[in-house]
C-alpha atoms as a PDB file:
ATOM      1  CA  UNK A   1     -41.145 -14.655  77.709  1.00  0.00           C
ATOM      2  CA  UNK A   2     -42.791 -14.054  74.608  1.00  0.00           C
ATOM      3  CA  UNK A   3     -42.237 -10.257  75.012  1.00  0.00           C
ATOM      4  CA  UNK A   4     -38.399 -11.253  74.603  1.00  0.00           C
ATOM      5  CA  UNK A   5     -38.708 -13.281  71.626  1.00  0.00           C
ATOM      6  CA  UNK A   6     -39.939 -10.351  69.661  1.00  0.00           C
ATOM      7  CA  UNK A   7     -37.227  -7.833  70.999  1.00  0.00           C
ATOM      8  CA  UNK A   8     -34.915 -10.172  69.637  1.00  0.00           C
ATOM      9  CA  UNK A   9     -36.460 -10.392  66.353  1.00  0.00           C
ATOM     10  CA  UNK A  10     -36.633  -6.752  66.473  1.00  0.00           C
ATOM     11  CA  UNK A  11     -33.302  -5.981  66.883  1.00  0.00           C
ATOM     12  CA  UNK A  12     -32.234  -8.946  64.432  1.00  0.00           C
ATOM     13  CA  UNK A  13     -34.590  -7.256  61.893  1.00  0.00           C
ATOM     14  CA  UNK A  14     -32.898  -3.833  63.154  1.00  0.00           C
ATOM     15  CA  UNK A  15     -29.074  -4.945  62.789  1.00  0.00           C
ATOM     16  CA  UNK A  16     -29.792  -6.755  58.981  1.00  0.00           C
ATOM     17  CA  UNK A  17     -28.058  -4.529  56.543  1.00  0.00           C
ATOM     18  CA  UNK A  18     -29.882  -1.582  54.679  1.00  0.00           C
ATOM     19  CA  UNK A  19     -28.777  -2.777  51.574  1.00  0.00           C
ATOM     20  CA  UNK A  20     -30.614  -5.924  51.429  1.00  0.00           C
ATOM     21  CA  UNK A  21     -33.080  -5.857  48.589  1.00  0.00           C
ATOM     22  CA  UNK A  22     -35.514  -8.751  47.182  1.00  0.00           C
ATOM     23  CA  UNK A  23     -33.646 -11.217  44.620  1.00  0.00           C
ATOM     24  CA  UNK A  24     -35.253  -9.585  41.597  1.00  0.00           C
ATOM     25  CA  UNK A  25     -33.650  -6.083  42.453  1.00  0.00           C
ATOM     26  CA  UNK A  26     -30.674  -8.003  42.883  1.00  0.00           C
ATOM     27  CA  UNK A  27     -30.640  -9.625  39.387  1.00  0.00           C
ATOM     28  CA  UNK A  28     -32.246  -6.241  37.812  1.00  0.00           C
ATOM     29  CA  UNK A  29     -29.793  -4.423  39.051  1.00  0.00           C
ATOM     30  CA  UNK A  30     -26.715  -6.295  37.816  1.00  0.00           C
ATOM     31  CA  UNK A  31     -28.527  -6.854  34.505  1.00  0.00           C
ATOM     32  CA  UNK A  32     -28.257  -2.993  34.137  1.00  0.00           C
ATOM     33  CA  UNK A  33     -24.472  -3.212  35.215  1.00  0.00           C
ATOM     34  CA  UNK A  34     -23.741  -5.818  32.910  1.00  0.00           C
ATOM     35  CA  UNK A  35     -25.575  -3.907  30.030  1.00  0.00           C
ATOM     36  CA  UNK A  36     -23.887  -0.794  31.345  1.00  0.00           C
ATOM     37  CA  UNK A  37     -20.485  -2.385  30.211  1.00  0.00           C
ATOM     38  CA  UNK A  38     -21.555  -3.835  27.208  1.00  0.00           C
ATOM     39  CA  UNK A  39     -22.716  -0.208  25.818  1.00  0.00           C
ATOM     40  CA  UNK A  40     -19.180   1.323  27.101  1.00  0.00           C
ATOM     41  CA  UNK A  41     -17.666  -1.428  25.434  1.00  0.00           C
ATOM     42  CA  UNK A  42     -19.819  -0.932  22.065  1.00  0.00           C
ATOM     43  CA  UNK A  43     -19.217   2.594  22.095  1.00  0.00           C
ATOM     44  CA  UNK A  44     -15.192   2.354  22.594  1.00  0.00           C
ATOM     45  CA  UNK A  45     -15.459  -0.055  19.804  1.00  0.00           C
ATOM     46  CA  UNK A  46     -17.671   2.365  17.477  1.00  0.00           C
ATOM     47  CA  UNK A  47     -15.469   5.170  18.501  1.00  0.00           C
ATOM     48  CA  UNK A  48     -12.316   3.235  17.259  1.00  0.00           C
ATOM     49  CA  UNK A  49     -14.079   1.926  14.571  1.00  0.00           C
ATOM     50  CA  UNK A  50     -14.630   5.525  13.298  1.00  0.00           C
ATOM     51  CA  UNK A  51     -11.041   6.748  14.569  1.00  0.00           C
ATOM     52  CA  UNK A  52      -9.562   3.752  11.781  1.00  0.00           C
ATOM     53  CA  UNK A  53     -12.383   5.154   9.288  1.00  0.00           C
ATOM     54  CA  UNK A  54     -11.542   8.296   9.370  1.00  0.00           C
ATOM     55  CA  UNK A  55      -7.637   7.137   9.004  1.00  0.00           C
ATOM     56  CA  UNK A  56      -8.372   4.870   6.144  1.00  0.00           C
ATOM     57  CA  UNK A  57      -9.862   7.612   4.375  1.00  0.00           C
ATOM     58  CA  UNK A  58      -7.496  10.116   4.923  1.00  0.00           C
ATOM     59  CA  UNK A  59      -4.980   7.755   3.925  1.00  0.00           C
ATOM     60  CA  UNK A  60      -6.747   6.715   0.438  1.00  0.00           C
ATOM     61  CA  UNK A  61      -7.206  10.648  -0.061  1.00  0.00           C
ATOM     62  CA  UNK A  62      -3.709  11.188  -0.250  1.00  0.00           C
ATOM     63  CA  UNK A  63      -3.151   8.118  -2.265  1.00  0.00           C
ATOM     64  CA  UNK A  64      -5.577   9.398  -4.970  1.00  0.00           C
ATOM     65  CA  UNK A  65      -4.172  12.815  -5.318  1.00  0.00           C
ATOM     66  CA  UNK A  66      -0.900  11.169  -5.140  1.00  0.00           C
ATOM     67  CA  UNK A  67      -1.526   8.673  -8.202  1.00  0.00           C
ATOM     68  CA  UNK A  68      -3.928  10.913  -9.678  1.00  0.00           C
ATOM     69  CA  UNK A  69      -1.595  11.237 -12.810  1.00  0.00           C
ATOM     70  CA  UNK A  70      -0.702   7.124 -12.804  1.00  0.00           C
ATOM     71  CA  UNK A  71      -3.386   6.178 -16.040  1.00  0.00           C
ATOM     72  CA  UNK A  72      -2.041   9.106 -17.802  1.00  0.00           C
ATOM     73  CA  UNK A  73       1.697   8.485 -17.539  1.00  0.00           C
ATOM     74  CA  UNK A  74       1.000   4.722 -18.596  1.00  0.00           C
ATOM     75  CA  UNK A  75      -0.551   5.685 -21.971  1.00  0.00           C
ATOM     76  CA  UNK A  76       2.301   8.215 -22.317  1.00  0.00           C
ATOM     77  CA  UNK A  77       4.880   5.487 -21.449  1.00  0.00           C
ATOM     78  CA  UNK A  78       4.522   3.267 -24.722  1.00  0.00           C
ATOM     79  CA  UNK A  79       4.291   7.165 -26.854  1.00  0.00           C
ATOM     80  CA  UNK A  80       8.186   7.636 -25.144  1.00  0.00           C
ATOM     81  CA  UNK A  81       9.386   4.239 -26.509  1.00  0.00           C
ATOM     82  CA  UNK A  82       8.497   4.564 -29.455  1.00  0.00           C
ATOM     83  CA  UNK A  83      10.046   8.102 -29.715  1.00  0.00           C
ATOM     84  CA  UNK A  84      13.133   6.911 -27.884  1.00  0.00           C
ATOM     85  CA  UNK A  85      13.127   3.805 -30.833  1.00  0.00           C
ATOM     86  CA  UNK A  86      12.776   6.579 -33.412  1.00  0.00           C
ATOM     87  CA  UNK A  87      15.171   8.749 -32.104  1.00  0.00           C
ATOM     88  CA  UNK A  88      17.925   5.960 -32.543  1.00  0.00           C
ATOM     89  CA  UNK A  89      16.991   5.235 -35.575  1.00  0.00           C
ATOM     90  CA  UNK A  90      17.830   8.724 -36.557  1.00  0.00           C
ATOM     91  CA  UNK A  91      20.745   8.728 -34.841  1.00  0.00           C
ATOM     92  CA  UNK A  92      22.318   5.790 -36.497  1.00  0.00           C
ATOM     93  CA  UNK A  93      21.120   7.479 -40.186  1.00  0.00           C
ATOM     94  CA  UNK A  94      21.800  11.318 -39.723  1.00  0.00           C
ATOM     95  CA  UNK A  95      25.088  11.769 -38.063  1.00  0.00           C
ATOM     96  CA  UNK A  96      24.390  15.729 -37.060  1.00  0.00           C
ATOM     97  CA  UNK A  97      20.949  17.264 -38.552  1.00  0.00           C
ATOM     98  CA  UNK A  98      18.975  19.575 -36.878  1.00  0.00           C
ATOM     99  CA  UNK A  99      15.848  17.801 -36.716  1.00  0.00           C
ATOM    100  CA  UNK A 100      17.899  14.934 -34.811  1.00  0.00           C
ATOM    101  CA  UNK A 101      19.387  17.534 -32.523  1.00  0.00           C
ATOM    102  CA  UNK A 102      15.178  19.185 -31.863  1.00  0.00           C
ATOM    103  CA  UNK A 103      13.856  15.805 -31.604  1.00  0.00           C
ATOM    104  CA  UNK A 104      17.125  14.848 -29.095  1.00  0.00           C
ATOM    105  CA  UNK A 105      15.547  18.435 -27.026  1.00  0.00           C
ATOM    106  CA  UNK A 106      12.053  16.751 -27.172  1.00  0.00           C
ATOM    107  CA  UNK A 107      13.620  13.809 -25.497  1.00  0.00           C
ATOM    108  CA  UNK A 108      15.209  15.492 -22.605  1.00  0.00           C
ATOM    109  CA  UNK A 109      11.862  17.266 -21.832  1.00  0.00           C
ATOM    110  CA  UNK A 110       9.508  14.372 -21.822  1.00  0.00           C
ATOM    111  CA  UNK A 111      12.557  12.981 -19.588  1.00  0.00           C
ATOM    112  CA  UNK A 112      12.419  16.115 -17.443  1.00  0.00           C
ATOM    113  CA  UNK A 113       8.380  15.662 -17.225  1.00  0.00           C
ATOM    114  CA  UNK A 114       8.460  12.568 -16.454  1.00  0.00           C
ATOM    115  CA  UNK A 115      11.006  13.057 -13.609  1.00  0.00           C
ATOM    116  CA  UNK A 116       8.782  16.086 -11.962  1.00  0.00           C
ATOM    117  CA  UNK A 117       6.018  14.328 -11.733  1.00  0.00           C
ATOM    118  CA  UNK A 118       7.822  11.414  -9.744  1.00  0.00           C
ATOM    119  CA  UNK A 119       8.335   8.818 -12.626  1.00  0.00           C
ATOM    120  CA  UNK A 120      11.787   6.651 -13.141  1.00  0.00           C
ATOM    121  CA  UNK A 121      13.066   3.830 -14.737  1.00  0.00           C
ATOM    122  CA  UNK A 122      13.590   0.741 -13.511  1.00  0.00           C
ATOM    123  CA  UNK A 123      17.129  -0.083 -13.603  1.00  0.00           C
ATOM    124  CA  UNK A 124      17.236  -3.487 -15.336  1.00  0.00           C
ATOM    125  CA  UNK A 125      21.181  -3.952 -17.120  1.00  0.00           C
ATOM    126  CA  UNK A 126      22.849  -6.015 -15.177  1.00  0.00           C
ATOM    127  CA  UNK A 127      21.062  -6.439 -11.817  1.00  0.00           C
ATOM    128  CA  UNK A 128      19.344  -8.780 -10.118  1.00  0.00           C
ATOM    129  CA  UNK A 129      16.830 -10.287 -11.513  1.00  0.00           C
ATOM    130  CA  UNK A 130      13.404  -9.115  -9.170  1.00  0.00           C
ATOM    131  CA  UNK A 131      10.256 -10.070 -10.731  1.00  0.00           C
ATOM    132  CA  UNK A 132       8.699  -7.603  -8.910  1.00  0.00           C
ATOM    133  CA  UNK A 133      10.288  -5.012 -11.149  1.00  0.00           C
ATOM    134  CA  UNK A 134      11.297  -6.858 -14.246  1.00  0.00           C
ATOM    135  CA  UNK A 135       9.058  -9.029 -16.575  1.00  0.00           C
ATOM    136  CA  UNK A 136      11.606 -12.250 -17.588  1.00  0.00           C
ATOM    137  CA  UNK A 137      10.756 -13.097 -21.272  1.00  0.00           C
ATOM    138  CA  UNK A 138      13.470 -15.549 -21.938  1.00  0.00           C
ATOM    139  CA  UNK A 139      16.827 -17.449 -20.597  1.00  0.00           C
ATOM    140  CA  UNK A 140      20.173 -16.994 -22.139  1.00  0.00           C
ATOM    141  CA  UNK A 141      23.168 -18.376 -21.553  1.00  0.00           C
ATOM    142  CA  UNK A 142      26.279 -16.564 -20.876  1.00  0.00           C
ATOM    143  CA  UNK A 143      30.300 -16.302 -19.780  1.00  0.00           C
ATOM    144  CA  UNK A 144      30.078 -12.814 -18.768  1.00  0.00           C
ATOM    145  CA  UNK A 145      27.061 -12.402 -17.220  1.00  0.00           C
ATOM    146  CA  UNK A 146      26.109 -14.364 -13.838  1.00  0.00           C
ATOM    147  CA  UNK A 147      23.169 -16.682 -13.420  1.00  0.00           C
ATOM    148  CA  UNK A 148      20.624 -14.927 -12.177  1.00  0.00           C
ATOM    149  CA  UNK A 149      21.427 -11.380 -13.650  1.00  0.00           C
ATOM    150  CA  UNK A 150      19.931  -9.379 -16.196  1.00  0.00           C
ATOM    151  CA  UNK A 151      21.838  -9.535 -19.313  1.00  0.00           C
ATOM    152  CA  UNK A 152      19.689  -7.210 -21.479  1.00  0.00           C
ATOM    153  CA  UNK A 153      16.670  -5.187 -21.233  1.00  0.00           C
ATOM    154  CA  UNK A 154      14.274  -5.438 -24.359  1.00  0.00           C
ATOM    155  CA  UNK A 155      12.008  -2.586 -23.143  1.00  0.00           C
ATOM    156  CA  UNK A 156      12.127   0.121 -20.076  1.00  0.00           C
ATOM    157  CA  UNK A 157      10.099  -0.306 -16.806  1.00  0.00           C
ATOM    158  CA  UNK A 158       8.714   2.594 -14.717  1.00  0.00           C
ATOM    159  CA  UNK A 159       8.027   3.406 -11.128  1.00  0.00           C
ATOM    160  CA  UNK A 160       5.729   6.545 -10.089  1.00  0.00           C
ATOM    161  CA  UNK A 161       6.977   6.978  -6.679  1.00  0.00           C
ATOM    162  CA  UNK A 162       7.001   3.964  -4.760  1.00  0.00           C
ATOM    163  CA  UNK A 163       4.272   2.265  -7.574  1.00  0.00           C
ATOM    164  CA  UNK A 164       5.267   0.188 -10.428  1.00  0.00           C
ATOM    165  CA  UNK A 165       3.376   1.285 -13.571  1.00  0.00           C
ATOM    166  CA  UNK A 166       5.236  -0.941 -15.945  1.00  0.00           C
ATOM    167  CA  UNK A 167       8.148  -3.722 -15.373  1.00  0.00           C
ATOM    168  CA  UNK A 168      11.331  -4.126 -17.310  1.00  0.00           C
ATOM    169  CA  UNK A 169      11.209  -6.240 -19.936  1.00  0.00           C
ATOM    170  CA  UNK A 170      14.441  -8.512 -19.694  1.00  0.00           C
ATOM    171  CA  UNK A 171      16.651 -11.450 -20.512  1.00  0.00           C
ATOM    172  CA  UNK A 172      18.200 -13.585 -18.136  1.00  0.00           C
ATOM    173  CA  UNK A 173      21.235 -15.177 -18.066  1.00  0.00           C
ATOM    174  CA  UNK A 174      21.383 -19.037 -16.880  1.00  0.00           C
ATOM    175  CA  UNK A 175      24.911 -19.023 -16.786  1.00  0.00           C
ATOM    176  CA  UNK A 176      27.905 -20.218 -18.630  1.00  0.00           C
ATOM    177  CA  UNK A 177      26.877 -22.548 -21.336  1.00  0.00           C
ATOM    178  CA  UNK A 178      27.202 -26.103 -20.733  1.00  0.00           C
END
């Protein structure tokens, strides 16, 4: 009888599955699973990371050639008002000399300039008011004009592109007077 106990064993021992390993090769091995997906999930991440780097940077690039010009054409901006106030003032003195006619010249080429390099004025008379593009310095009231509206403009604003370099300076109307 006792030979038949151990055939049984043996074939018990025969038929257990190949695969069966000791419970530390169990755990070792899905500890190297489980830090198999965590590197495949760090480099996806790293590789995305670098894809929106690389982006970013492409993106600021184009920005900074784009706006390269931006600090100049603000310190030229406050030089064309106060041609554009001295040009009027000529105007309204000398009815048809030919320094007013030169300096009217100079005018249209700072104008043309400004234009080719992607610079325009914010249109201010009689819009509505958008404090994202006009600076408010006062409240007026008026019949004509519609609450809410720009009655005057005081002093130009300008846009490079789709950036504002300076608002337009403007007065609102409240209304009609009470």
């Amino acid at each position: 009888m006792s030979t038949d106990t151990t055939d049984s064993t043996t074939t018990a021992t025969a038929e257990a599955p190949a695969e069966a390993q000791p419970p530390e090769a169990v755990t070792e091995e899905s500890q190297l699973k489980a830090d198999l997906e965590r590197f495949k999930d760090l480099a996806l991440r790293s590789q995305a990371d670098f894809d929106n780097f690389r982006k970013r940077a492409a993106r600021d690039k184009e920005d900074a050639v784009k706006y390269a010009n931006a600090s100049f054409l603000e310190r030229l901006i406050p030089i064309l008002d106060n041609f554009e106030l001295g040009l009027t003032a000529a105007r309204s003195n000398a009815a048809d000399s030919p320094i007013l006619q030169g300096m009217d010249m100079v005018a249209r080429q700072l104008n043309d300039f400004l234009t080719g390099t992607g610079v325009e004025p914010v249109a201010a008379d009689g819009q509505k008011f958008d404090p994202n593009l006009h600076e408010a310095v006062a409240q007026e009231a008026s019949d004509t004009v519609a609450e809410g509206l720009v009655v005057r403009q005081l002093r130009k604003g300008y846009k490079l592109r789709d950036r504002l370099l300076r608002p337009a300076t403007v007065v609102v109307s409240k209304g009609p007077a009470a």
